[in-house]
PDB file of N, CA and C in Angstrom:
ATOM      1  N   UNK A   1       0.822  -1.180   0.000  1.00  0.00           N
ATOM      2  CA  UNK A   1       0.000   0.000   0.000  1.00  0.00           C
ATOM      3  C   UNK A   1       0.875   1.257   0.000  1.00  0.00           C
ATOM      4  N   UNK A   2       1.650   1.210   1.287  1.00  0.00           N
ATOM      5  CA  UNK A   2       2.667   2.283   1.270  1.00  0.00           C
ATOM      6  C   UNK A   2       3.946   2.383  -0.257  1.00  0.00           C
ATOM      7  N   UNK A   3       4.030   1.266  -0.468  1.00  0.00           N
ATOM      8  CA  UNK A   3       5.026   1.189  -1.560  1.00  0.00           C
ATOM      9  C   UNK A   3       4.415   1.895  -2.919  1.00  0.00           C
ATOM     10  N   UNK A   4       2.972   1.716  -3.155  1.00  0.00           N
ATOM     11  CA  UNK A   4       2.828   2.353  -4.244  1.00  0.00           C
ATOM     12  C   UNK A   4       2.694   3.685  -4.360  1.00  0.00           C
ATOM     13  N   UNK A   5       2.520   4.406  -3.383  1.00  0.00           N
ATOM     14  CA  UNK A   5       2.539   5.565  -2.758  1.00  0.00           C
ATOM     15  C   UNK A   5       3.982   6.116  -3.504  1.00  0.00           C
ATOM     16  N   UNK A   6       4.819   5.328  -2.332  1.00  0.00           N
ATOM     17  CA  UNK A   6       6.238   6.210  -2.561  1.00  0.00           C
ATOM     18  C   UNK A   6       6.300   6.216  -4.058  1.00  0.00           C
ATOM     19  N   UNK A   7       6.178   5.333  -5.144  1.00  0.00           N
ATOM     20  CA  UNK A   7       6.668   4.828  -6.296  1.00  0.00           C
ATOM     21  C   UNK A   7       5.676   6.017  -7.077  1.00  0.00           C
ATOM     22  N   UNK A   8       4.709   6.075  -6.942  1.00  0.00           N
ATOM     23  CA  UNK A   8       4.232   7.158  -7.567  1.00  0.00           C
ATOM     24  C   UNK A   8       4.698   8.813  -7.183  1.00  0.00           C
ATOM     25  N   UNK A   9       4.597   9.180  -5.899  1.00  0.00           N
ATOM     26  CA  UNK A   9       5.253  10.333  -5.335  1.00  0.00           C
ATOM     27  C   UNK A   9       6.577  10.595  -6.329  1.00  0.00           C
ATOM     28  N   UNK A  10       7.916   9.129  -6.651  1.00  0.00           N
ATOM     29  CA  UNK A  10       8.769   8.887  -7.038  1.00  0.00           C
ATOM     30  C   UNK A  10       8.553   9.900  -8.968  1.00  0.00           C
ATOM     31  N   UNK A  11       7.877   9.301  -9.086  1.00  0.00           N
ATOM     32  CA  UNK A  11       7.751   9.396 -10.689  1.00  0.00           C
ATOM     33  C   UNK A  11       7.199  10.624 -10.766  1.00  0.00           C
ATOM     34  N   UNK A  12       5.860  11.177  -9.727  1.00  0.00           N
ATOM     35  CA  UNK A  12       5.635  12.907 -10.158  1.00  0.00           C
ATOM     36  C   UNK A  12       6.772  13.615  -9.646  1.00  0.00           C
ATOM     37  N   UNK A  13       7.661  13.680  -8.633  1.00  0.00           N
ATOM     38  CA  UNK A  13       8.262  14.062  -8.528  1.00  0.00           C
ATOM     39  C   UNK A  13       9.668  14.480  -9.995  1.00  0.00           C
ATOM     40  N   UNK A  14       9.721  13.188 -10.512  1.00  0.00           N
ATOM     41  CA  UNK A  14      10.564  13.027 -11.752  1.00  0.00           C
ATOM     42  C   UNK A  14       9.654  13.894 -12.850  1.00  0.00           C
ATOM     43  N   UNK A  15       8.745  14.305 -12.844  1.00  0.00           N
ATOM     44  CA  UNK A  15       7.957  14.698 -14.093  1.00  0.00           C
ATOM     45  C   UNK A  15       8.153  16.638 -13.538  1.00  0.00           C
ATOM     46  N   UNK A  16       7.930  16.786 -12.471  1.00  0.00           N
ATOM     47  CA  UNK A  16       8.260  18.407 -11.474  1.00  0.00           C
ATOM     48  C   UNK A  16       9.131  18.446 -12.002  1.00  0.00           C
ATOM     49  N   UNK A  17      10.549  17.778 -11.463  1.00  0.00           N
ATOM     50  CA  UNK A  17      11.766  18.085 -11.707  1.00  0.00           C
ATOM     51  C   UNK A  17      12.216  18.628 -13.524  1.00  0.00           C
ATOM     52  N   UNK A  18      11.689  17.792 -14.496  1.00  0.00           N
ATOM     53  CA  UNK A  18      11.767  17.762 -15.772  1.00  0.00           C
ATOM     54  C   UNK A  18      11.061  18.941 -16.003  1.00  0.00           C
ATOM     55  N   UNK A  19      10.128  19.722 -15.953  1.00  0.00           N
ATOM     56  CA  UNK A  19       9.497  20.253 -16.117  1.00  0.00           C
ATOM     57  C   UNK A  19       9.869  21.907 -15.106  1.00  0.00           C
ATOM     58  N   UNK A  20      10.508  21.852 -14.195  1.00  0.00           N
ATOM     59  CA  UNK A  20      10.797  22.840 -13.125  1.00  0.00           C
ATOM     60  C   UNK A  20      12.297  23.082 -14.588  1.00  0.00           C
ATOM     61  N   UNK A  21      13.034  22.185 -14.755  1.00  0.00           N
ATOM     62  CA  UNK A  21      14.001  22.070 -15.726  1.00  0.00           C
ATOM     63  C   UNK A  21      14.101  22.951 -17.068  1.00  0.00           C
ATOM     64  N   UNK A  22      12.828  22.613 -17.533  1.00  0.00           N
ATOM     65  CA  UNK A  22      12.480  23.045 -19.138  1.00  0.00           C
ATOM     66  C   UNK A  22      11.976  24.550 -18.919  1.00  0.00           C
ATOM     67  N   UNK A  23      11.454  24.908 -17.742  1.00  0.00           N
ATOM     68  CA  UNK A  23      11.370  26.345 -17.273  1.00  0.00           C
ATOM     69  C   UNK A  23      12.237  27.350 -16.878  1.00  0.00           C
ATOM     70  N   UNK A  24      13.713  26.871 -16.821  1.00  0.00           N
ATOM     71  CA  UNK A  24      14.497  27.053 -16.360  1.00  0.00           C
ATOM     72  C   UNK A  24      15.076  27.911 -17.638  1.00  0.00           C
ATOM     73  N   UNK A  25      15.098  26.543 -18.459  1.00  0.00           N
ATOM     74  CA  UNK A  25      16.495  26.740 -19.137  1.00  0.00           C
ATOM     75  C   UNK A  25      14.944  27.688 -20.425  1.00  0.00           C
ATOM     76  N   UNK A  26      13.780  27.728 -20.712  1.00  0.00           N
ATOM     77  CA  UNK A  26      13.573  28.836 -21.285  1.00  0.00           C
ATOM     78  C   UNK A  26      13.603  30.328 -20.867  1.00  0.00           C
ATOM     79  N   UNK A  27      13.438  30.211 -19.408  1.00  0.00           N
ATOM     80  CA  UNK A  27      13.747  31.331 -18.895  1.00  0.00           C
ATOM     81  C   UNK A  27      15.176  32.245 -19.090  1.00  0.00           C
ATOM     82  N   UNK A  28      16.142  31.520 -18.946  1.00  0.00           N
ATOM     83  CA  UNK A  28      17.290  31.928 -19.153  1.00  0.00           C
ATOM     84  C   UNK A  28      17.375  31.986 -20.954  1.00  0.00           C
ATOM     85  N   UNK A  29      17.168  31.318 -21.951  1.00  0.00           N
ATOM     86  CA  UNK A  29      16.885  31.545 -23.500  1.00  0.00           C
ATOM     87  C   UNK A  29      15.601  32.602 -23.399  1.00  0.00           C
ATOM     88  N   UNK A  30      15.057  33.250 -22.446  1.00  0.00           N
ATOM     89  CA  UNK A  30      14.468  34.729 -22.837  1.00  0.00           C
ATOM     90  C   UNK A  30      15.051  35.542 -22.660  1.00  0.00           C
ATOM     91  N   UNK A  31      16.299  35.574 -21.339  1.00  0.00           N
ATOM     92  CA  UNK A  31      17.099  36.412 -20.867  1.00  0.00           C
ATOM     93  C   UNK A  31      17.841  36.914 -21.835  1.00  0.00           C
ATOM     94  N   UNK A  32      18.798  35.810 -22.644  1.00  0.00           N
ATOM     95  CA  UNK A  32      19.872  36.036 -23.522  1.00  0.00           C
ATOM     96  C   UNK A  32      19.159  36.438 -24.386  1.00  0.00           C
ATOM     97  N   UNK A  33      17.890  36.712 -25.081  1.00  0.00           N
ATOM     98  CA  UNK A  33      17.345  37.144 -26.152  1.00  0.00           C
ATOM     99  C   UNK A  33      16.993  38.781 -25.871  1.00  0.00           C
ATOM    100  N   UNK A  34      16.377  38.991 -25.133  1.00  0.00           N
ATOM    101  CA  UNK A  34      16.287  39.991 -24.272  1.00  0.00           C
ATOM    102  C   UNK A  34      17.741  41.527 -24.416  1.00  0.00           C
ATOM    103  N   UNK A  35      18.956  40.628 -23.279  1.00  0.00           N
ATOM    104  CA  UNK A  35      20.102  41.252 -23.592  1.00  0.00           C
ATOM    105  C   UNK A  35      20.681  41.387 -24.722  1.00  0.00           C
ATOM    106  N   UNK A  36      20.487  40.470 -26.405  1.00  0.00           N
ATOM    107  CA  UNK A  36      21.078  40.749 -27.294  1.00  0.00           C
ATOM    108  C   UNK A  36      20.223  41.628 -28.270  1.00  0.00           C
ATOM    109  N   UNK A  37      19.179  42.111 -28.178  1.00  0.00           N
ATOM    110  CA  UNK A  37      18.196  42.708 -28.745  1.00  0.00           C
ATOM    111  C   UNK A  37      18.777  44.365 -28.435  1.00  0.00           C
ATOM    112  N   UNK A  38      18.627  45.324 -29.806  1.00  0.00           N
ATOM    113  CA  UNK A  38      19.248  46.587 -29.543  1.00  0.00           C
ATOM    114  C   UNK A  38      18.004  47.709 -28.655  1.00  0.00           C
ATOM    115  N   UNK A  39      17.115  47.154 -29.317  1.00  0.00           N
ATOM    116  CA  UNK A  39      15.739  48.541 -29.004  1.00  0.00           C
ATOM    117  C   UNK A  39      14.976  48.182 -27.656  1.00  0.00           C
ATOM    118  N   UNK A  40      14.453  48.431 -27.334  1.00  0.00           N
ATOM    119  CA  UNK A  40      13.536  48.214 -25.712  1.00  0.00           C
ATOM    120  C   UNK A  40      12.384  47.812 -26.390  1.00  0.00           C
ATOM    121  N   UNK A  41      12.262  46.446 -26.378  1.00  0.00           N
ATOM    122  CA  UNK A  41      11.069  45.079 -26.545  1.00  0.00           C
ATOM    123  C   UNK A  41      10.206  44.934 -25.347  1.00  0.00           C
ATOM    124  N   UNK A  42       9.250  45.382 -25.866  1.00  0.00           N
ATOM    125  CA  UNK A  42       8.288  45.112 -24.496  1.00  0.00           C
ATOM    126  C   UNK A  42       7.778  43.617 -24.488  1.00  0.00           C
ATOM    127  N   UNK A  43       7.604  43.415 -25.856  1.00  0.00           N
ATOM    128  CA  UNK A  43       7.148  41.997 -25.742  1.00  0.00           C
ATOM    129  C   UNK A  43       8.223  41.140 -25.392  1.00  0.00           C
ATOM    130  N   UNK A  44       9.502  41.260 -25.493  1.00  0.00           N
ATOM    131  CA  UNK A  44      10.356  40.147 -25.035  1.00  0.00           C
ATOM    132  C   UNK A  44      10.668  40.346 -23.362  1.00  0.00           C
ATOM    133  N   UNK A  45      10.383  41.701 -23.465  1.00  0.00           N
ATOM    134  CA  UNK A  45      10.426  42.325 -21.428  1.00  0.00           C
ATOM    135  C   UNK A  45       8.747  41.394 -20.850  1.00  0.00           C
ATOM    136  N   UNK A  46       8.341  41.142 -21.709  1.00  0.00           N
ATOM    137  CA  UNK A  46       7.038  40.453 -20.632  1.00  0.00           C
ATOM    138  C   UNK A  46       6.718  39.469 -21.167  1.00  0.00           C
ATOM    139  N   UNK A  47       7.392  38.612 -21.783  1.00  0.00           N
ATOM    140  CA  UNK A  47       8.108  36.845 -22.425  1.00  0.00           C
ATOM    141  C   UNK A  47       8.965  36.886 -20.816  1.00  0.00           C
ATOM    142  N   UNK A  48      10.075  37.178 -20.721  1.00  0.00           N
ATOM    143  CA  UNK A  48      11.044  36.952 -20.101  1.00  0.00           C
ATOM    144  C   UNK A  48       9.875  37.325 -18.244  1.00  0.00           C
ATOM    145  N   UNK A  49       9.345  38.218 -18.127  1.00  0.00           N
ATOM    146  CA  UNK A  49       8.850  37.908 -16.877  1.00  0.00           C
ATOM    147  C   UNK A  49       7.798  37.028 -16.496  1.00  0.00           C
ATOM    148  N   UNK A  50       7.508  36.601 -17.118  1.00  0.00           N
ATOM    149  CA  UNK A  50       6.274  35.959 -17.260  1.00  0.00           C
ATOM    150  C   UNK A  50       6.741  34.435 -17.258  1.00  0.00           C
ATOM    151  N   UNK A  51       8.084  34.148 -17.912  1.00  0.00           N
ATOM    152  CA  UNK A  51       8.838  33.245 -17.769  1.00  0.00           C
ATOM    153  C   UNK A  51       9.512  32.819 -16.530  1.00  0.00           C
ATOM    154  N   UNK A  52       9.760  33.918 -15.690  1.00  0.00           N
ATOM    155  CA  UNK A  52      10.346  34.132 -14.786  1.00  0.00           C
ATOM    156  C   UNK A  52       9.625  33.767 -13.377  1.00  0.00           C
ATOM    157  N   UNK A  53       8.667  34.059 -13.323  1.00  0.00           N
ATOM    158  CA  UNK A  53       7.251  33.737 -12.025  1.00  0.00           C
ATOM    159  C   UNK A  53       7.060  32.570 -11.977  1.00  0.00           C
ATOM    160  N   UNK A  54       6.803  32.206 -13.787  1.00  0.00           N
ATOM    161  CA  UNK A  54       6.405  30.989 -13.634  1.00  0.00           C
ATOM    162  C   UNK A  54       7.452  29.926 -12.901  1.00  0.00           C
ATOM    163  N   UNK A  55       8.721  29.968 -12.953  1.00  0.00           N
ATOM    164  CA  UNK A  55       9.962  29.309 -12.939  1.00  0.00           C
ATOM    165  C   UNK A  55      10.080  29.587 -11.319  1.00  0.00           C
ATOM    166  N   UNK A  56      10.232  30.823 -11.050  1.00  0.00           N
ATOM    167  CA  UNK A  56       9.678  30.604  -9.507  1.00  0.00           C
ATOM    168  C   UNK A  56       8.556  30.395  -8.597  1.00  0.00           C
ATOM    169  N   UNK A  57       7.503  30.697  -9.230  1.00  0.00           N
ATOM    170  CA  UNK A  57       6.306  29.649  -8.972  1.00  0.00           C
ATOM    171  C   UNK A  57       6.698  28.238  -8.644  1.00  0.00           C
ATOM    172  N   UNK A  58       6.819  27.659  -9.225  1.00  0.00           N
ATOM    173  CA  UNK A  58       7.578  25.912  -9.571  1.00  0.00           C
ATOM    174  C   UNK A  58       8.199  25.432  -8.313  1.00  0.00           C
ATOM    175  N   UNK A  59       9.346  26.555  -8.759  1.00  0.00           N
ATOM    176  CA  UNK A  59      10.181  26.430  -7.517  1.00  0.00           C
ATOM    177  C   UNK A  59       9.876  26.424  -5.959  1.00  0.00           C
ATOM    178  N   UNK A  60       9.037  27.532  -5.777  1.00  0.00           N
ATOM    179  CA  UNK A  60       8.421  27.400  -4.364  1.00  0.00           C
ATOM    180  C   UNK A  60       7.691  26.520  -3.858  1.00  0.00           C
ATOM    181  N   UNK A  61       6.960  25.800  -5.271  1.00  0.00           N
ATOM    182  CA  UNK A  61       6.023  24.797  -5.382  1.00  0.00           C
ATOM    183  C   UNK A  61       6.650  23.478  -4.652  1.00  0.00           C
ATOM    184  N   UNK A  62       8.218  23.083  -5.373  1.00  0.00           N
ATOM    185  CA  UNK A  62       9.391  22.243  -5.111  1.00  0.00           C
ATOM    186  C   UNK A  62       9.860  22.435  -3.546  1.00  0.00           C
ATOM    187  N   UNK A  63       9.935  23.160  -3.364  1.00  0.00           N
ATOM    188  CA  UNK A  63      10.266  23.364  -1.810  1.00  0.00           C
ATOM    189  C   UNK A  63       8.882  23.187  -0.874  1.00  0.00           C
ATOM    190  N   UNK A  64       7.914  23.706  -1.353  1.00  0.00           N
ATOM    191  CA  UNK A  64       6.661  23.226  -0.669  1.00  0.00           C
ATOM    192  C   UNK A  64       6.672  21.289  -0.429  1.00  0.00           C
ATOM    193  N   UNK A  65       6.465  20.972  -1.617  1.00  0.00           N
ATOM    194  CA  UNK A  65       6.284  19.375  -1.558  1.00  0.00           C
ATOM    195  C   UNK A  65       7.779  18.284  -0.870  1.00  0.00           C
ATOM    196  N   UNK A  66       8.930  19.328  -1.043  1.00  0.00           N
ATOM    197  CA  UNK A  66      10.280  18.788   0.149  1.00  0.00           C
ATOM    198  C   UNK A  66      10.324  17.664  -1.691  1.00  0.00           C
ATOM    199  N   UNK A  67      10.973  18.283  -2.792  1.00  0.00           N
ATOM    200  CA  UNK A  67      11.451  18.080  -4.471  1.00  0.00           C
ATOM    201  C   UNK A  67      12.918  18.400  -3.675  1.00  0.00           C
ATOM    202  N   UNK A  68      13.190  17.400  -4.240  1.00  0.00           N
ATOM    203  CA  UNK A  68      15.254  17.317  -4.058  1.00  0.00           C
ATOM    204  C   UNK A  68      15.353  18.108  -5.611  1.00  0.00           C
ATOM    205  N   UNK A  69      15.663  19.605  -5.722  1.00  0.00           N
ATOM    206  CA  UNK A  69      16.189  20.184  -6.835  1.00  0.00           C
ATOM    207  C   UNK A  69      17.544  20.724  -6.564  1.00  0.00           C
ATOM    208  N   UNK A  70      18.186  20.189  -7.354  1.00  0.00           N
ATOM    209  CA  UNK A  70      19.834  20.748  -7.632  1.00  0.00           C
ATOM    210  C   UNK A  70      19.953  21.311  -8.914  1.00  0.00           C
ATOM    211  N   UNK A  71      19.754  23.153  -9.362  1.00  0.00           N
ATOM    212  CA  UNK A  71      20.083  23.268 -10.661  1.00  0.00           C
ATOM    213  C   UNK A  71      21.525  23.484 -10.857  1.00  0.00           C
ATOM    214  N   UNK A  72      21.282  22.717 -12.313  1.00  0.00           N
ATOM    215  CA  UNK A  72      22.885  22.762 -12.912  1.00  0.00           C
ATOM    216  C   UNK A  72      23.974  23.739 -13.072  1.00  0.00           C
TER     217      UNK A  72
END
């Protein structure tokens, strides 16, 4: 009973992590788009924050549920 528990906990946890991941690394590919751009982009200024909440959203989310995250 308890075992299927953990084993599932196991696997959403693996799907958070992947996903806390892929938020990450677009967040940071809005950043660098952002800084290489010459003119003041509003739309890439509210891509990149919007990217950004969400990614810490996640994150707080990860620390809420006690998610072993180590970013790279």
């Amino acid at each position: 009973m308890f075992s299927k528990r953990n084993k599932l906990k196991k696997e959403y946890d693996a799907r958070f992590i992947r996903l806390l991941e892929e938020t990450r690394s677009d967040w940071h590919t809005a950043q660098a788009l952002e800084s290489h751009l010459d003119d003041y982009n509003l739309d890439a200024i509210a891509k990149r924050k919007s990217l950004e909440s969400i990614h810490f959203y996640l994150y707080k989310e990860a620390k809420r549920r006690q998610v072993v995250y180590k970013p790279n």
